[in-house]
Protein backbone atom coordinates (compact mmCIF):
# COMPACT_ATOMS: atom_id res chain seq x y z
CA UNK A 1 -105.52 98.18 265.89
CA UNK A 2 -105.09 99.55 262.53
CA UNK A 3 -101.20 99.32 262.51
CA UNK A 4 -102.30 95.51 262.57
CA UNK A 5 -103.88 95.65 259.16
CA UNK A 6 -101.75 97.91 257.56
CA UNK A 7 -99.02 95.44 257.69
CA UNK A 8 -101.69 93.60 255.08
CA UNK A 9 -101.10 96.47 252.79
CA UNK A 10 -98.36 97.14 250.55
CA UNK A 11 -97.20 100.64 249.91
CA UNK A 12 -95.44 98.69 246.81
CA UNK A 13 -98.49 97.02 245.12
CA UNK A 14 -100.61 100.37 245.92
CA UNK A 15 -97.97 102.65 244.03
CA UNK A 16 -98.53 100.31 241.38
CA UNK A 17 -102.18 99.95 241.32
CA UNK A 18 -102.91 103.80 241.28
CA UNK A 19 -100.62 103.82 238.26
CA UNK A 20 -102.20 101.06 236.53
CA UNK A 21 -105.68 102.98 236.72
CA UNK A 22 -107.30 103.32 233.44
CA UNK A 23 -109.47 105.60 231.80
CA UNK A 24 -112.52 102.92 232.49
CA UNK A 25 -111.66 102.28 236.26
CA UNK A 26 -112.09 106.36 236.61
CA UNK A 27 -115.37 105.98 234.45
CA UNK A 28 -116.78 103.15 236.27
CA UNK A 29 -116.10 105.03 239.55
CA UNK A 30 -117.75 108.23 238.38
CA UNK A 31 -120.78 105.95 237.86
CA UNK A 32 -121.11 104.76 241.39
CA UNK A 33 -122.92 106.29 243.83
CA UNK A 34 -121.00 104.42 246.95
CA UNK A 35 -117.18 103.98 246.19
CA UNK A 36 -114.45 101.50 247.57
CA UNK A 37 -110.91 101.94 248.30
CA UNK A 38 -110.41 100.79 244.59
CA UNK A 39 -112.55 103.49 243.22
CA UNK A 40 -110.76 106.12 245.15
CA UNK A 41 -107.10 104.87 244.21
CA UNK A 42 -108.60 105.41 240.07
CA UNK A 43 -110.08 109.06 241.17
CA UNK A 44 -107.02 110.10 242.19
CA UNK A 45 -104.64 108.49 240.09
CA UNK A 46 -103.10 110.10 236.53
CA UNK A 47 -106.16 108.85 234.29
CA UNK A 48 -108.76 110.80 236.40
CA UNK A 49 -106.88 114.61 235.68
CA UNK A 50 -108.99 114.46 231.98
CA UNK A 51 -112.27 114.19 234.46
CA UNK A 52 -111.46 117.09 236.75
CA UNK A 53 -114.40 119.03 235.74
CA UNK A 54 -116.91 115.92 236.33
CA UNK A 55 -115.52 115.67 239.73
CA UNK A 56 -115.75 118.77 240.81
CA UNK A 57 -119.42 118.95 239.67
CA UNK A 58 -120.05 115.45 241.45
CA UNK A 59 -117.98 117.13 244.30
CA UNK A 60 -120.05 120.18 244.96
CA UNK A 61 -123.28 117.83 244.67
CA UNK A 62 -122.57 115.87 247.50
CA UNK A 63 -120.81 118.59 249.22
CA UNK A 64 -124.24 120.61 249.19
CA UNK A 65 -126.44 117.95 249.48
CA UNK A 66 -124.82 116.72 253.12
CA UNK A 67 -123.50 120.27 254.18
CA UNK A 68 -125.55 122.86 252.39
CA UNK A 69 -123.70 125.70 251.53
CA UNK A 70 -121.98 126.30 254.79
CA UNK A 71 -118.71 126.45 256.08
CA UNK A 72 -117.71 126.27 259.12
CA UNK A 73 -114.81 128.02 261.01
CA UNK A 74 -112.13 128.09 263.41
CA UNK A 75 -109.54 128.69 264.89
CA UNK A 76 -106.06 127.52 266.19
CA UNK A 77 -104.45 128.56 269.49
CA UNK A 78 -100.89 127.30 270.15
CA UNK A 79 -100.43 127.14 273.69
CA UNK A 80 -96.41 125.81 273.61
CA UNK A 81 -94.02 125.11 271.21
CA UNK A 82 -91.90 123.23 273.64
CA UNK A 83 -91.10 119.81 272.02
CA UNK A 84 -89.08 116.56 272.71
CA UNK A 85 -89.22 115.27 268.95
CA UNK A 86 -87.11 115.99 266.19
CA UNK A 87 -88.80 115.73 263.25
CA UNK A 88 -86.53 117.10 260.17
CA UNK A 89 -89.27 119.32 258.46
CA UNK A 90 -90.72 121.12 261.46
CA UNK A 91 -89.38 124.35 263.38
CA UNK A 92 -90.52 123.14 266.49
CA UNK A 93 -88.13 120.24 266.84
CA UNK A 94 -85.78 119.82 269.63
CA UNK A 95 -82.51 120.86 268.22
CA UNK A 96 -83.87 124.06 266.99
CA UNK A 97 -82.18 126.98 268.84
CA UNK A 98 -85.31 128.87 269.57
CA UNK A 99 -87.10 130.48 272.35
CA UNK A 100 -89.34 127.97 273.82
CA UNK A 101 -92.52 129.44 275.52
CA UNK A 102 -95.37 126.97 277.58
CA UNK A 103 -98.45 129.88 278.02
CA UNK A 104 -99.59 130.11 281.99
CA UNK A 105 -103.19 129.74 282.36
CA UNK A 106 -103.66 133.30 282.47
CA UNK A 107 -101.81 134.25 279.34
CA UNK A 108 -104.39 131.25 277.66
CA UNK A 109 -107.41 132.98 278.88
CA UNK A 110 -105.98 136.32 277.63
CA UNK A 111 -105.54 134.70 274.20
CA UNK A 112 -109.07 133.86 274.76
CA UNK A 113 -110.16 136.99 275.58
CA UNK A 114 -108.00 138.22 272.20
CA UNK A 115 -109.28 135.56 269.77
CA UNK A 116 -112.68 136.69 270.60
CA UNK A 117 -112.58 139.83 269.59
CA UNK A 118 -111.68 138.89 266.20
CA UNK A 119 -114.52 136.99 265.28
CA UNK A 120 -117.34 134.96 266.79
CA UNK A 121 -115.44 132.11 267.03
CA UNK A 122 -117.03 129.01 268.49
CA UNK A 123 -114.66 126.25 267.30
CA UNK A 124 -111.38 126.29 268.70
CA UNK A 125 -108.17 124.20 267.94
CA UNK A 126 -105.42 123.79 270.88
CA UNK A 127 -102.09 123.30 269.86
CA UNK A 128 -98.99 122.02 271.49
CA UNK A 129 -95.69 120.47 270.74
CA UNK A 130 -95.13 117.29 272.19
CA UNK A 131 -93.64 117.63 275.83
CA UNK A 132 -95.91 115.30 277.84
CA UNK A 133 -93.75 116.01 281.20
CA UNK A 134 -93.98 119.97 281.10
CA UNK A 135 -97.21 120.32 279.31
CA UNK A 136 -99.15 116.97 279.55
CA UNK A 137 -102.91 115.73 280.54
CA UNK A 138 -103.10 118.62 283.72
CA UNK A 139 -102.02 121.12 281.53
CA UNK A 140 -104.43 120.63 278.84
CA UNK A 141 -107.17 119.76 281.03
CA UNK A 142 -106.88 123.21 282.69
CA UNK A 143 -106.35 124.87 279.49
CA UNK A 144 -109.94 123.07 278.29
CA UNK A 145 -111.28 124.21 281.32
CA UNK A 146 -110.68 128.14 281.29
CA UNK A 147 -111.81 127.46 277.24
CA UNK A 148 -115.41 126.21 278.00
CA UNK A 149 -116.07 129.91 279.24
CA UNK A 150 -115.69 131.05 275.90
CA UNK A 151 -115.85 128.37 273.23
CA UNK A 152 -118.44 126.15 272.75
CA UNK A 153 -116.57 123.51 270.69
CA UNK A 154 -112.61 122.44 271.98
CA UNK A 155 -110.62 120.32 269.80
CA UNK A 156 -106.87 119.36 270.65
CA UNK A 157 -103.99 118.49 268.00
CA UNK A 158 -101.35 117.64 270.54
CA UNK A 159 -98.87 114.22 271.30
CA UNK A 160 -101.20 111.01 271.02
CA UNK A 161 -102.76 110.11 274.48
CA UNK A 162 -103.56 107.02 276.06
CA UNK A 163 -107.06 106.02 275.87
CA UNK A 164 -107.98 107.03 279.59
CA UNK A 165 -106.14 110.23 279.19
CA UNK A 166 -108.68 111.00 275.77
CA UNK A 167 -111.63 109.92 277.89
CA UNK A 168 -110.31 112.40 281.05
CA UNK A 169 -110.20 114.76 278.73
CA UNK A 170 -113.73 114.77 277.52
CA UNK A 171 -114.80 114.88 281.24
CA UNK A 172 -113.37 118.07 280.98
CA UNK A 173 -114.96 119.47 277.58
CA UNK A 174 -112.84 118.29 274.81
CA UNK A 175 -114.95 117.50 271.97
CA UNK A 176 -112.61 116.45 268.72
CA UNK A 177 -108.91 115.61 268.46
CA UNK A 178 -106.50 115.94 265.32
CA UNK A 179 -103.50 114.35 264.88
CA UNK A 180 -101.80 113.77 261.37
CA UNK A 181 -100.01 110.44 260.55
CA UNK A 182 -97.72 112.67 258.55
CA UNK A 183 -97.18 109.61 256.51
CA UNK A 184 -98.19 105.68 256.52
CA UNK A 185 -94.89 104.67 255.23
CA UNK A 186 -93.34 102.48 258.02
CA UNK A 187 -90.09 102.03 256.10
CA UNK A 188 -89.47 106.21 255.80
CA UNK A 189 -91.34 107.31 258.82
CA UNK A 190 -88.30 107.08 261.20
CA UNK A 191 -86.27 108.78 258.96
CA UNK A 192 -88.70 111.83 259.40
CA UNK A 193 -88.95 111.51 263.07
CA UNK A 194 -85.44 109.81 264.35
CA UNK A 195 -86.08 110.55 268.09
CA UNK A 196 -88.87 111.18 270.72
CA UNK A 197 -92.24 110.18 271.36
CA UNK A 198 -93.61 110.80 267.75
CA UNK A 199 -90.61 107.86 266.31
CA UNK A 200 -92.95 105.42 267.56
CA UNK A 201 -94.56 104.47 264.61
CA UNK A 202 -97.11 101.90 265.70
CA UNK A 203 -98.31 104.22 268.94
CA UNK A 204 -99.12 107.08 266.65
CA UNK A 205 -100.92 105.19 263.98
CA UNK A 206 -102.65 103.47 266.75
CA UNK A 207 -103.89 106.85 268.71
CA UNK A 208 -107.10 107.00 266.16
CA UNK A 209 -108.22 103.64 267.96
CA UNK A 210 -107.68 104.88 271.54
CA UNK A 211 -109.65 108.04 270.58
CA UNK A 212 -112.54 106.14 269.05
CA UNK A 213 -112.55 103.68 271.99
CA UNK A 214 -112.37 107.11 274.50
CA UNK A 215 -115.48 108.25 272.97
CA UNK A 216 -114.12 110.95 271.16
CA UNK A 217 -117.12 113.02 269.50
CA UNK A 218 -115.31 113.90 265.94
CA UNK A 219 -111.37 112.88 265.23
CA UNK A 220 -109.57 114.45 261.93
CA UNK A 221 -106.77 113.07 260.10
CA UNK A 222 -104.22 114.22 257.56
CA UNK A 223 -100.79 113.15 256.11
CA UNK A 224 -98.66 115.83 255.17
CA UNK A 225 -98.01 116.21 251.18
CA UNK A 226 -94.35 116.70 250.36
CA UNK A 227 -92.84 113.76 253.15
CA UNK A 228 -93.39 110.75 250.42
CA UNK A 229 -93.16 111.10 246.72
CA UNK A 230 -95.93 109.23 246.47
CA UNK A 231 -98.34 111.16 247.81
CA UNK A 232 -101.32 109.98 245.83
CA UNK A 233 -100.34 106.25 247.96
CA UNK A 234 -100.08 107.95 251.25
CA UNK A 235 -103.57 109.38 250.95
CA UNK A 236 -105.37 105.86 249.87
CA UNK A 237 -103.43 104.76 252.98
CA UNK A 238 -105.48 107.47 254.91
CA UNK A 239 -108.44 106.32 252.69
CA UNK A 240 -108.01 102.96 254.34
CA UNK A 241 -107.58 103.99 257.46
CA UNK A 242 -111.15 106.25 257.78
CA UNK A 243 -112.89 103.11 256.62
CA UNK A 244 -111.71 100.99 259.00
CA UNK A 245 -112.35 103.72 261.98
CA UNK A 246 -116.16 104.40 260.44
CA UNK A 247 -116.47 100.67 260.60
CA UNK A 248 -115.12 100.08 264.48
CA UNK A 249 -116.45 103.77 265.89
CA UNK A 250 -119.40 104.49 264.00
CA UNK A 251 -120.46 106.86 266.31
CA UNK A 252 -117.44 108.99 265.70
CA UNK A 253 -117.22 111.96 262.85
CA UNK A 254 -114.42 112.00 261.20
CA UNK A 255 -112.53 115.11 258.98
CA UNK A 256 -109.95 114.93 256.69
CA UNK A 257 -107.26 117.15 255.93
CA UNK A 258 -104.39 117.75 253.33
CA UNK A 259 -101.52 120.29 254.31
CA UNK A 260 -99.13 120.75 251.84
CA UNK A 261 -95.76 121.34 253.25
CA UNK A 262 -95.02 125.38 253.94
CA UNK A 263 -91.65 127.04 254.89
CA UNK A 264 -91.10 126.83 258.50
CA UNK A 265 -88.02 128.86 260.23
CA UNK A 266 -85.13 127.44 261.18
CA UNK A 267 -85.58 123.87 259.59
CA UNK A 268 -84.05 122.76 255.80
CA UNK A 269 -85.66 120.13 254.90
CA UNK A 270 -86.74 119.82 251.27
CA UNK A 271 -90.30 118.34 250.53
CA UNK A 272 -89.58 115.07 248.46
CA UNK A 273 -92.88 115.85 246.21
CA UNK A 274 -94.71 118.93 245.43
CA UNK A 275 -98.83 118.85 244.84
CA UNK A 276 -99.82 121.22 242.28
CA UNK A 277 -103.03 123.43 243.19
CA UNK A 278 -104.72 120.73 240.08
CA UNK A 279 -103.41 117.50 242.60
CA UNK A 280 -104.78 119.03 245.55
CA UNK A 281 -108.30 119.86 243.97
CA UNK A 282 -108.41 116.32 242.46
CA UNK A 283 -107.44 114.91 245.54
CA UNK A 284 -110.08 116.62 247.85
CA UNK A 285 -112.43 115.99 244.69
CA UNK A 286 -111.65 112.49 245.01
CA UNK A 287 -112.37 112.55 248.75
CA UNK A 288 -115.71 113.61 248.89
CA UNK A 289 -116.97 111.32 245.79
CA UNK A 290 -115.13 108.23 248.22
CA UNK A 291 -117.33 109.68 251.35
CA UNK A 292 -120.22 112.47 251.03
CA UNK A 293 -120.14 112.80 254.85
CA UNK A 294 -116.39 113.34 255.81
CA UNK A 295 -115.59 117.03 256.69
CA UNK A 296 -113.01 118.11 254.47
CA UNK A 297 -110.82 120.88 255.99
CA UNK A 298 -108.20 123.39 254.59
CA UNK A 299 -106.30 125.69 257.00
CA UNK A 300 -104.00 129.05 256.43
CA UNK A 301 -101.26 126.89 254.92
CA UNK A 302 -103.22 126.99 251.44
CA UNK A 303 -103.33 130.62 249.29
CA UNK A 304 -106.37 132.56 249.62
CA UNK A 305 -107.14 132.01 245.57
CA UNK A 306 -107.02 127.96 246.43
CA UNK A 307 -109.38 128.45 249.91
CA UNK A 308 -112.04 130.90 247.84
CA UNK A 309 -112.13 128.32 244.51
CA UNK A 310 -112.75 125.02 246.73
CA UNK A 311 -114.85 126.65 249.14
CA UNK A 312 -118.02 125.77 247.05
CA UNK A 313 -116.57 122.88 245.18
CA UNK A 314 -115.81 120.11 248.39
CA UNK A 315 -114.11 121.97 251.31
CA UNK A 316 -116.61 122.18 254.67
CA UNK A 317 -114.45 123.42 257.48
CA UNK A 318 -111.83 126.24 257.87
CA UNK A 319 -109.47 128.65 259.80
CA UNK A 320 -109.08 131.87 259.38
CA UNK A 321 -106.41 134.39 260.78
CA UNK A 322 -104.50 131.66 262.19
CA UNK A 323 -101.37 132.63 264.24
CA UNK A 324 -98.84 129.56 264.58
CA UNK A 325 -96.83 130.75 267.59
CA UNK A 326 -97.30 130.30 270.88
CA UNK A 327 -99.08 133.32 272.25
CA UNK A 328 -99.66 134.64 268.95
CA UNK A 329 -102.89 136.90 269.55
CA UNK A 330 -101.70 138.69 272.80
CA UNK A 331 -98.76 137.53 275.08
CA UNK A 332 -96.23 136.56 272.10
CA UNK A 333 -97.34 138.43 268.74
CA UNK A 334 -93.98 138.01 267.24
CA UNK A 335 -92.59 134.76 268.74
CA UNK A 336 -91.77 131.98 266.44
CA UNK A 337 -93.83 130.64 263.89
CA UNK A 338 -94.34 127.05 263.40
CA UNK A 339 -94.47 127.41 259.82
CA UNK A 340 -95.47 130.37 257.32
CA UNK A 341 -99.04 130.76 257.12
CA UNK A 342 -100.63 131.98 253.36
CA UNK A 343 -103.82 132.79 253.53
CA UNK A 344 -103.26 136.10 256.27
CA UNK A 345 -106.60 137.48 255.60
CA UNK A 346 -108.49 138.52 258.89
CA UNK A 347 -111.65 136.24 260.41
CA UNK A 348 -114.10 139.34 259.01
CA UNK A 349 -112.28 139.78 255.69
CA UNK A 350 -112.85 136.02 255.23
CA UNK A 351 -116.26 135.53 256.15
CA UNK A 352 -117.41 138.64 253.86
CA UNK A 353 -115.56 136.91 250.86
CA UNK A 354 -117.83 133.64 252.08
CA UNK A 355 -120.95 135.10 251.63
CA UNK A 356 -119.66 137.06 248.20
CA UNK A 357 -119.12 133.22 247.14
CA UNK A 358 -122.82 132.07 248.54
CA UNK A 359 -121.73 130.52 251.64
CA UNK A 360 -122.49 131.04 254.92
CA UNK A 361 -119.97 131.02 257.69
CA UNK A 362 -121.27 129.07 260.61
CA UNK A 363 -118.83 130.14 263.57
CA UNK A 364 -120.93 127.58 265.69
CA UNK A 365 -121.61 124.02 264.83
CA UNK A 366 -121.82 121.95 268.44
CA UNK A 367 -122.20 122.42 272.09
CA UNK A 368 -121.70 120.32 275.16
CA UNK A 369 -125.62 119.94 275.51
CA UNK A 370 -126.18 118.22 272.38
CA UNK A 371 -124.04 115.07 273.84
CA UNK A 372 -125.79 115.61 276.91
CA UNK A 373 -129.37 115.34 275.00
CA UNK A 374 -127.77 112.07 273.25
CA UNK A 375 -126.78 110.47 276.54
CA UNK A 376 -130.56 111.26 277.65
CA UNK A 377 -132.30 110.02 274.78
């Protein structure tokens, strides 16, 4: 499991290395066409911000040489914000005096029904807070269920599951789960999430296994900037961690994501760092030189001005007109909001500003059959 060898990693001696880069570690990584962990810690430390414009260019090369000039989009449906966690910088947490809502099965097929007539959407995210014993493995598996009559792609970002629950679960559709670390500091992640399921550390970190070993088609991954200080440490831990699941579940295809922390209602906590739009294009810069073929994803959280610059210069996969409340596109328009979204352009306002930027929107990427066809083959 990876918790395993992260224990063989110091956050200490990691902080210290990225600082250390030098102007010819950054040089010597720009020359490589295949880059380590090492490489990656000089891209995105302080000596690579003179090189921004190299990466970019390198950036967009790879970007268009795996993904052409596509992007492709989706979008998220929460289906509860009940929770049994209490994690300090989120508005769904327990303590949270709010109005907690778990959607029937026929308010989710009326969000459906709403969510298509926004845009051809395909790709679909399903979103929950974390209350296994009121909206668990049944729940979702019905909710995947009434979704494969109108999405061809289901994805979950929910609680982490045990393996056999992730491989029930693609019996019944699912084709990709998300789930963000939030951060890869043991030492400070309890102090982010003091009580519930998600304080548990090791069975978190560990989920990523239990979905490769599931069979899960394509997992994403993310820590969210603003938790550590050192953010440019938490993402080489992330860097570590795709490596080692490309090298156990190399049939898996993995995305990456960076939310930067946004406002959410009801909650005080103050981000302990904040990325600069110039961090967050050096660090998805830095990404795709470290791996051509990971899909690199940025959701509503980031201003439109950030999504339209990096949509030609690294960025593969987005949302558009994402509601973050339960509900949000029929039953529960004005219910509360998991945190403020930025970018609230609409799905068609989006995609013409795509094209204006010479890329094409692809609102469908995979269906079922095509793991059916592999499992033939």
């Amino acid at each position: 499991m990876f918790s395993d060898e992260l224990k063989n990693i110091s956050w200490q001696e990691t902080t210290e290395r990225i600082a250390s880069m030098t102007d010819a570690d950054v040089r010597r990584a720009l020359g490589k066409s295949r880059c380590d962990v090492n490489d990656f810690m000089a891209l995105l430390s302080p000596a690579a911000e003179p090189y921004l414009e190299q990466m970019a260019r390198l950036s967009r090369k790879y970007t268009e040489e795996r993904f052409g000039r596509t992007m492709s989009m989706f979008i998220p449906l929460y289906i509860t914000n009940s929770c049994s966690n209490s994690c300090v910088y989120c508005g769904f947490h327990r303590e949270n005096p709010m109005a907690r809502t778990i959607l029937t099965p026929e308010q989710i097929e009326d969000e459906y029904r709403a969510i298509k007539q926004l845009a051809p959407f395909e790709n679909i995210l399903l979103v929950t807070g974390e209350n296994p014993a009121k909206a668990g493995v049944p729940y979702l598996a019905k909710a995947i269920d009434i979704a494969k009559r109108y999405f061809s792609n289901i994805k979950i970002e929910v609680m982490p599951l045990k393996m056999e629950e992730y491989r029930e679960l693609t019996h019944h559709g699912l084709n990709g789960v998300i789930c963000f670390q939030e951060t890869y500091n043991r030492e400070h992640y309890q102090l982010y999430h003091p009580r519930g399921m998600k304080s548990r550390f090791e069975w978190r970190c560990d989920g990523f296994d239990r979905m490769g070993q599931a069979g899960v088609h394509s997992i994403g991954m993310g820590v969210l900037i603003g938790l550590e200080k050192e953010w440019r440490t938490d993402v080489t831990m992330m860097a570590h961690h795709l490596r080692y699941l490309q090298k156990h579940y190399w049939r898996t295809k993995y995305s990456i994501n960076f939310p930067r922390m946004r406002p959410a209602q009801n909650e005080g906590f103050q981000p302990n760092c904040f990325m600069t739009d110039r961090e967050l294009a050096q660090a998805t810069f830095a990404m795709r030189i470290f791996d051509h073929d990971v899909d690199i994803s940025y959701s509503t959280r980031e201003p439109a001005y950030i999504r339209d610059n990096m949509c030609t210069l690294g960025v593969t996969t987005m949302s558009a007109e994402s509601h973050v409340n339960p509900g949000g596109y029929h039953t529960y328009p004005q219910a509360l909001e998991q945190f403020t979204v930025s970018d609230e352009r609409t799905a068609k306002v989006i995609n013409t500003r795509l094209k204006e930027l010479g890329r094409e929107p692809v609102w469908k990427d995979w269906d079922a059959s095509f793991d059916m066809c592999k499992k033939c083959v």
